[in-house]
Protein backbone atom coordinates (compact mmCIF):
# COMPACT_ATOMS: atom_id res chain seq x y z
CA UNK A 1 0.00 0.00 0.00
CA UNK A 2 2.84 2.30 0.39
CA UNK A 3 4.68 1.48 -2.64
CA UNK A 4 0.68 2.45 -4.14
CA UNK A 5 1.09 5.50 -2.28
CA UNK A 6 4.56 6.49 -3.66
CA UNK A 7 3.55 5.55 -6.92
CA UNK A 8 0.32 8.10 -7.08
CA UNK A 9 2.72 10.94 -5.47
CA UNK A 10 5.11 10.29 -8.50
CA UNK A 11 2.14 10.69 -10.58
CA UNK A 12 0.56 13.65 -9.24
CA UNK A 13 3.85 15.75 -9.74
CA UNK A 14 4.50 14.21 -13.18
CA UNK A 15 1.47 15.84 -14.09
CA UNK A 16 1.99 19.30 -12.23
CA UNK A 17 5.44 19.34 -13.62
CA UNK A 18 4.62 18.84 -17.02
CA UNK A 19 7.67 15.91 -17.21
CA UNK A 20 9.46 13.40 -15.42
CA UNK A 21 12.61 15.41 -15.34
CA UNK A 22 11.14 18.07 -13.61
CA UNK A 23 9.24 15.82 -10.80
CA UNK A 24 12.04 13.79 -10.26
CA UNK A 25 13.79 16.91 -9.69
CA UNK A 26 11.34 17.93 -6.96
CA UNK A 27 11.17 14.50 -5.05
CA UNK A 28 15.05 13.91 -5.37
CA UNK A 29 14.58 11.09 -6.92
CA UNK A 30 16.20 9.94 -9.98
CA UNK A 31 14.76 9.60 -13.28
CA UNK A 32 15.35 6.15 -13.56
CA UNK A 33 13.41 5.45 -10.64
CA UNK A 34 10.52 7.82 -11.60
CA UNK A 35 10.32 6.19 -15.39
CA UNK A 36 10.52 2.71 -13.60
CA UNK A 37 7.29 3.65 -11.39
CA UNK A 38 5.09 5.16 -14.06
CA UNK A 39 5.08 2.36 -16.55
CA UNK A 40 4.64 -0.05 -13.32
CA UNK A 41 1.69 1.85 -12.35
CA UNK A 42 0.36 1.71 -16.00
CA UNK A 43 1.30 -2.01 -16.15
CA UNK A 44 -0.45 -2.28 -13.18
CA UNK A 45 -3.77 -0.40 -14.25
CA UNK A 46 -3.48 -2.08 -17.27
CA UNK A 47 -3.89 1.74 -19.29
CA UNK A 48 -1.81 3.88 -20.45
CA UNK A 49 -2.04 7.49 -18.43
CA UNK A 50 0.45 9.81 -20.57
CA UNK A 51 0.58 10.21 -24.22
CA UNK A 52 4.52 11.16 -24.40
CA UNK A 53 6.29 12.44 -27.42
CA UNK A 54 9.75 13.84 -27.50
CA UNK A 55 8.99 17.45 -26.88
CA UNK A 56 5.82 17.09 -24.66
CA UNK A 57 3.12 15.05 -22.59
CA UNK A 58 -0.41 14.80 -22.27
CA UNK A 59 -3.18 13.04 -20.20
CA UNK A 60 -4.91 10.37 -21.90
CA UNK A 61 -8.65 10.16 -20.96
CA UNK A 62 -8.00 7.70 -18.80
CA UNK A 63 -5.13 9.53 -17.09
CA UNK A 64 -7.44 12.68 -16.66
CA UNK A 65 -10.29 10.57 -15.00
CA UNK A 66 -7.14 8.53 -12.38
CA UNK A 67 -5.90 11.99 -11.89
CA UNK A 68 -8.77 13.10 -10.78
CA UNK A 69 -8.94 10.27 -8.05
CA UNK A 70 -5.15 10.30 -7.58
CA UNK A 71 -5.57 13.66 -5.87
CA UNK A 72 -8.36 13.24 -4.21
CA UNK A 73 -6.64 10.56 -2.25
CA UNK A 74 -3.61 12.40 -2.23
CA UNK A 75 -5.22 15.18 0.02
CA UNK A 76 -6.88 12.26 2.17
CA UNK A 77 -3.35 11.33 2.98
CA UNK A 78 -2.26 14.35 3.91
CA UNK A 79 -5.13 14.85 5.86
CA UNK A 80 -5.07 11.90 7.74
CA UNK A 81 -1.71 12.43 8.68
CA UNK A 82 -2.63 16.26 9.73
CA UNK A 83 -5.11 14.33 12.16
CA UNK A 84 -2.62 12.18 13.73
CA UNK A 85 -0.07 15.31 14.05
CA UNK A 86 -3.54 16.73 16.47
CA UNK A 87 -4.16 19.69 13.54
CA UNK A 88 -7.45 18.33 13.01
CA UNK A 89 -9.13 22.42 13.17
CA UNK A 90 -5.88 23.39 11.31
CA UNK A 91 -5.67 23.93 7.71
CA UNK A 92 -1.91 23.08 6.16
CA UNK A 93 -0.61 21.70 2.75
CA UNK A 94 -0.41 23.40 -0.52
CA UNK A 95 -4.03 25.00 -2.02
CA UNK A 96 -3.93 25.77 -5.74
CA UNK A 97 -6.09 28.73 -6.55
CA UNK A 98 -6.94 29.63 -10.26
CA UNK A 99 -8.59 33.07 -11.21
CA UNK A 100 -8.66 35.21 -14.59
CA UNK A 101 -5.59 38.04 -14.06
CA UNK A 102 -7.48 40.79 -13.70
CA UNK A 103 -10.21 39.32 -10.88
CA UNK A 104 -7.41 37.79 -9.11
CA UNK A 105 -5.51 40.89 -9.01
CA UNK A 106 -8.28 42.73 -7.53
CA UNK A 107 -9.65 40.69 -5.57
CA UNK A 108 -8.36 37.16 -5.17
CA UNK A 109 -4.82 38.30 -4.08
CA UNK A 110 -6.14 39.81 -1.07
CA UNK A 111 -8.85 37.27 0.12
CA UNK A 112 -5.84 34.83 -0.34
CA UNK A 113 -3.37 36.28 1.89
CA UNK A 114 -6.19 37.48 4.19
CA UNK A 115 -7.25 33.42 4.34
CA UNK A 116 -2.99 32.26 4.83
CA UNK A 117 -2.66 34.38 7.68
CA UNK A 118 -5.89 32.80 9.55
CA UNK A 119 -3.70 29.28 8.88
CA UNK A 120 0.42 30.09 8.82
CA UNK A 121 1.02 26.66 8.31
CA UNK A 122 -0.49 26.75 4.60
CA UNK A 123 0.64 27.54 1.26
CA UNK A 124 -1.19 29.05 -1.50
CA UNK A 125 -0.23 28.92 -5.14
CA UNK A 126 -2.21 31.82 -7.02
CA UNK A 127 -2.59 31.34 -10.95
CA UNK A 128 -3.99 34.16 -13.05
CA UNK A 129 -4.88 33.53 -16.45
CA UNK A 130 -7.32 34.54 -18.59
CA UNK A 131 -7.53 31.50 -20.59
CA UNK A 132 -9.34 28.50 -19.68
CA UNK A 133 -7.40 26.21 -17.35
CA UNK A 134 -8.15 22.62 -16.78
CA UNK A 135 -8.68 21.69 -13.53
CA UNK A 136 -7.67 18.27 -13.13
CA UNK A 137 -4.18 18.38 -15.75
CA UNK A 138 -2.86 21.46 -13.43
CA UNK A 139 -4.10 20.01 -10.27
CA UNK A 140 -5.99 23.43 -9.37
CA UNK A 141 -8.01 22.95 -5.88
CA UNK A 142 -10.30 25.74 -6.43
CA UNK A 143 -10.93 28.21 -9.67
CA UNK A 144 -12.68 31.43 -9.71
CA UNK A 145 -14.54 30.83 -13.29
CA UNK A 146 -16.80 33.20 -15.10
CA UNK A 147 -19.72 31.89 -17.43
CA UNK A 148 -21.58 28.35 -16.50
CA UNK A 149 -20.48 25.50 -15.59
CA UNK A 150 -20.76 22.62 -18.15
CA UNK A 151 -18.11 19.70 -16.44
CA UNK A 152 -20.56 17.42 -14.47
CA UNK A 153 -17.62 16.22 -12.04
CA UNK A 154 -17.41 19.84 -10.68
CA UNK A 155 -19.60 21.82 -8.57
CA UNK A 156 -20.34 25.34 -8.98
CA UNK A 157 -21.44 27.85 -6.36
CA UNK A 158 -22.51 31.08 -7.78
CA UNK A 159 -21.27 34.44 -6.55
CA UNK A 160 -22.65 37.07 -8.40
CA UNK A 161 -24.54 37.84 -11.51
CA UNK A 162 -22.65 40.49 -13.67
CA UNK A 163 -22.52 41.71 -16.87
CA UNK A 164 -20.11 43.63 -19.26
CA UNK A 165 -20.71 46.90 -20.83
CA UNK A 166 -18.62 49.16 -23.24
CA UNK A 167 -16.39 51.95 -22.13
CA UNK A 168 -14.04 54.26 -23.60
CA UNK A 169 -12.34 57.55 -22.38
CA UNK A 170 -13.52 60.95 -22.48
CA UNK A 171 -10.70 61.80 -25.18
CA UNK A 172 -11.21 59.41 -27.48
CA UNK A 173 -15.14 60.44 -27.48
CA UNK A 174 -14.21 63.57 -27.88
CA UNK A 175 -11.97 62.79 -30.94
CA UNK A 176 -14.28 60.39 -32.21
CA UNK A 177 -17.65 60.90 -31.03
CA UNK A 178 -19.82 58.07 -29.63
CA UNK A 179 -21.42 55.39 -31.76
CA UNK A 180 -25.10 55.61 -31.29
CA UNK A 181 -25.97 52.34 -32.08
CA UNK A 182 -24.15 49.05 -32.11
CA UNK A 183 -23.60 48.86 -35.91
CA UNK A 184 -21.57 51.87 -35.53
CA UNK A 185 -18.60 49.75 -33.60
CA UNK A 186 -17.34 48.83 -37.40
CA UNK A 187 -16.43 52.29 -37.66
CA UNK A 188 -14.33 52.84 -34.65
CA UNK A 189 -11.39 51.38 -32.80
CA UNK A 190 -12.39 48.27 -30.87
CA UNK A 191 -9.86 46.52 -28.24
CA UNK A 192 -10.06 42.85 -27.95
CA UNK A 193 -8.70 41.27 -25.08
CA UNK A 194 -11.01 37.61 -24.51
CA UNK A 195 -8.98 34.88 -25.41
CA UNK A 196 -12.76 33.82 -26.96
CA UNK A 197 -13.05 37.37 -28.82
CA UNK A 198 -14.23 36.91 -32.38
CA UNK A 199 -14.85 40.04 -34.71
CA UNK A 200 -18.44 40.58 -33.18
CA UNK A 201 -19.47 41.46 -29.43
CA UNK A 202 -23.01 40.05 -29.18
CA UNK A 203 -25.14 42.41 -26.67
CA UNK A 204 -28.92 42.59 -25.29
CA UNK A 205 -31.70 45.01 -25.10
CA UNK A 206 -34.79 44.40 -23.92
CA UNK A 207 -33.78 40.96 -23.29
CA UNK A 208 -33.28 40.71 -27.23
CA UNK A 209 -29.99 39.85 -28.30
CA UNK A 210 -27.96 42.02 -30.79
CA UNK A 211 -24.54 41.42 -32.81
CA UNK A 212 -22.17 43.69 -34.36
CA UNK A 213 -19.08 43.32 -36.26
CA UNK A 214 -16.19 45.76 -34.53
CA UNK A 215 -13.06 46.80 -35.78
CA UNK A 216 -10.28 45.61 -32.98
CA UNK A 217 -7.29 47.74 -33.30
CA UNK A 218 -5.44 46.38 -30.10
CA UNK A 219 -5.51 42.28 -29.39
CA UNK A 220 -4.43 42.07 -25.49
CA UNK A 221 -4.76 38.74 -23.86
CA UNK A 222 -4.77 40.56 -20.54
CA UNK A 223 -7.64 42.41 -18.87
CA UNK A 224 -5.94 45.12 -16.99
CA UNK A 225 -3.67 46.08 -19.71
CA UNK A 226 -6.85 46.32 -22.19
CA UNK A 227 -8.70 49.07 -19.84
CA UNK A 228 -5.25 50.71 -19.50
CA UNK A 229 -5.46 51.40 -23.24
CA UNK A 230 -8.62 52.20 -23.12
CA UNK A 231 -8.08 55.01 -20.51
CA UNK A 232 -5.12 56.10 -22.53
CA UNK A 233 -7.95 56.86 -25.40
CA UNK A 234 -7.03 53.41 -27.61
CA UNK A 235 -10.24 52.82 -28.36
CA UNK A 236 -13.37 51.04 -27.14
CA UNK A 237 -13.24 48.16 -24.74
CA UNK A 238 -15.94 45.71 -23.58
CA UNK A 239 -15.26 44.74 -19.68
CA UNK A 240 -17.61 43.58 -16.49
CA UNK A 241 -18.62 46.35 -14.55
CA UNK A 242 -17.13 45.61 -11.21
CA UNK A 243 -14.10 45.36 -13.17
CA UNK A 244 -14.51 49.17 -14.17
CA UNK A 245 -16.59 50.63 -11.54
CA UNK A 246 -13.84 52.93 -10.06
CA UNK A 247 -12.88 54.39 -13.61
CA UNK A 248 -16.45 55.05 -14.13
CA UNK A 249 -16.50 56.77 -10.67
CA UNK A 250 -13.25 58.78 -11.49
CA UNK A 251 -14.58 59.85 -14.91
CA UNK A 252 -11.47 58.12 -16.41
CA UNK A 253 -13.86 56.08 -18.40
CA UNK A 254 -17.26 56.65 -19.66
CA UNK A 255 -19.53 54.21 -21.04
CA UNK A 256 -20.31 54.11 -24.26
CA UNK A 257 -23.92 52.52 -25.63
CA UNK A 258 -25.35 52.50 -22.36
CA UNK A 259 -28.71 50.64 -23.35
CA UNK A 260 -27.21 47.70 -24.28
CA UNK A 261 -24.88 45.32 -22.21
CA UNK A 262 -23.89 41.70 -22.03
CA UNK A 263 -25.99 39.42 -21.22
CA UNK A 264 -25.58 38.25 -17.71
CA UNK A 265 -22.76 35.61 -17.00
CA UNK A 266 -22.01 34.05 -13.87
CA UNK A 267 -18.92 34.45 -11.14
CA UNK A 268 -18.75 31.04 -9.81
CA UNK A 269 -16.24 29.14 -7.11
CA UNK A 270 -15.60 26.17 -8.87
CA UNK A 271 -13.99 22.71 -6.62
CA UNK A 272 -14.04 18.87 -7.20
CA UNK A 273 -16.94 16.92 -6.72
CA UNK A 274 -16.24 14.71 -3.91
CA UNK A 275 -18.15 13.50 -0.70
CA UNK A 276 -14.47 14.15 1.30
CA UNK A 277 -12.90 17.36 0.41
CA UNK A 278 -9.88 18.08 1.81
CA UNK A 279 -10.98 21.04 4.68
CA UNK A 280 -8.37 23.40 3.22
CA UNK A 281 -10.42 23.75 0.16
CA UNK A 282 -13.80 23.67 1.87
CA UNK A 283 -12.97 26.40 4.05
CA UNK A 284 -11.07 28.32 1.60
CA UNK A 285 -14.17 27.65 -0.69
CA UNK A 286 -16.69 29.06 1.75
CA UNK A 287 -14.25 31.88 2.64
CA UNK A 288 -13.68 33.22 -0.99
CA UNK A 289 -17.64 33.10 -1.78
CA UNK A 290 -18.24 35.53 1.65
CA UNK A 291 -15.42 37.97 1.18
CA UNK A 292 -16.62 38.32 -2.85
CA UNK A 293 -20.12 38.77 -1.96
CA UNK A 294 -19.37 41.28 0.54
CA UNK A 295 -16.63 42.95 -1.88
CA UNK A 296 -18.42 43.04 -5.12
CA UNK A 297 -20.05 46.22 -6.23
């Protein structure tokens, strides 16, 4: 059962790591030894779990769904062995937290550290990204996720209920005018910054929805650095509200069509569906949701 243990350990890092280099690196172990152990656990399981080519490596489907399990138990492990060390109210180990950049800037950077100082004896890895990150190949505990939920294995507790709306400065109105209706957007200098963006930002009024074609002058895969061109009069931009409530406030921004908007999306805290979660991401779970719905304008 130990050797079992070992052997899912090995795996679980492979898979962080992104190679067996790297994870045999981490648990000082040679590669030899960490080679030897993966294709015994795959003998063993009688699948293979990594698709491996020369330059990369990949989770077959039945290496996602183990995964999935192997970390689960994983965390029992370590809790179990918290127990027996009497930290059974203490939270401790390593919680992986995934948020877009911008929202975790804001807002998930603070709640974190706020959260780690209520339990010292954890550590929190923070990844921002704005593009869609699989939660089982990079081993992320709990993920801050915008939009619904369609991965039946997760579980979803909503937030809030937001909604983007367009914005540009007051300099580039004034150079450019406003458009007055959506069709205008073609004419006028659009910034992109959705790693889903297309050439059309779809809105709704009266519940109807509308599409027009834009113009995007600026392609920005990051949030924060879009609405900084937009206050620097680059163009129009297309952002959730909370995001740009306090350049609204400061006039830096104004919004521009302000009958139409987005429709609604959801913020969602997004774990594992398991009967046993590790506490550390319960209680980090339930602390994010109240410190966001107390936060959020």
């Amino acid at each position: 059962m130990i050797d079992n243990i070992l052997d899912l350990s090995i795996f679980a890092r492979v898979v962080q790591t992104g190679s067996m280099t790297d994870a045999a690196g981490e648990l000082d172990l040679s590669l030899a030894v960490v080679s030897k152990r993966m294709a015994a656990l795959e003998d063993r399981l009688g699948v293979r779990l990594l698709n491996r080519t020369t330059r990369k490596q990949s989770l077959t489907q039945e290496g996602a769904r183990f995964h999935q399990r192997c970390i689960r138990i994983l965390a029992e492990v370590q809790d179990a062995e918290a127990d027996m060390t009497d930290s059974r109210t203490s939270i401790a180990g390593l919680l992986r937290v995934a948020a877009p950049r911008g929202f975790g800037r804001r807002y998930m950077s603070g709640i974190a550290a706020a959260f780690q100082r209520q339990h010292p004896a954890l550590c929190i890895e923070l990844s921002l990204d704005d593009a869609y990150v699989d939660m089982v190949e990079s081993a992320i505990d709990v993920a801050l996720r915008f939009g619904n939920l369609n991965d039946s294995s997760m579980i979803a507790r909503p937030i809030a209920t937001g909604y983007r709306i367009m914005c540009a400065s007051p300099g580039y109105i004034e150079r450019h005018g406003a458009p007055l209706a959506p069709e205008d957007l073609v004419r006028h200098a659009c910034i992109v910054y959705r790693a889903d963006s297309t050439r059309h930002w779809v809105f709704e009024r009266d519940g109807k929805p509308v599409t027009a074609a834009i113009t995007p002058t600026f392609f920005c895969n990051d949030g924060d650095a879009a609405q900084a061109i937009a206050r620097e009069g680059g163009g129009i931009f297309y952002k959730a509200l909370w995001d740009v409530s306090e350049d609204l406030a400061a006039g830096t921004l104004v919004r521009v069509l302000p009958h139409y908007s987005a429709p609604s999306e959801p913020l969602q805290v997004v774990y594992p569906h398991a009967l046993h979660l590790s506490p550390r991401v319960r209680q980090f779970a339930e602390f994010a949701i109240e410190r966001l719905r107390a936060q959020l304008p």
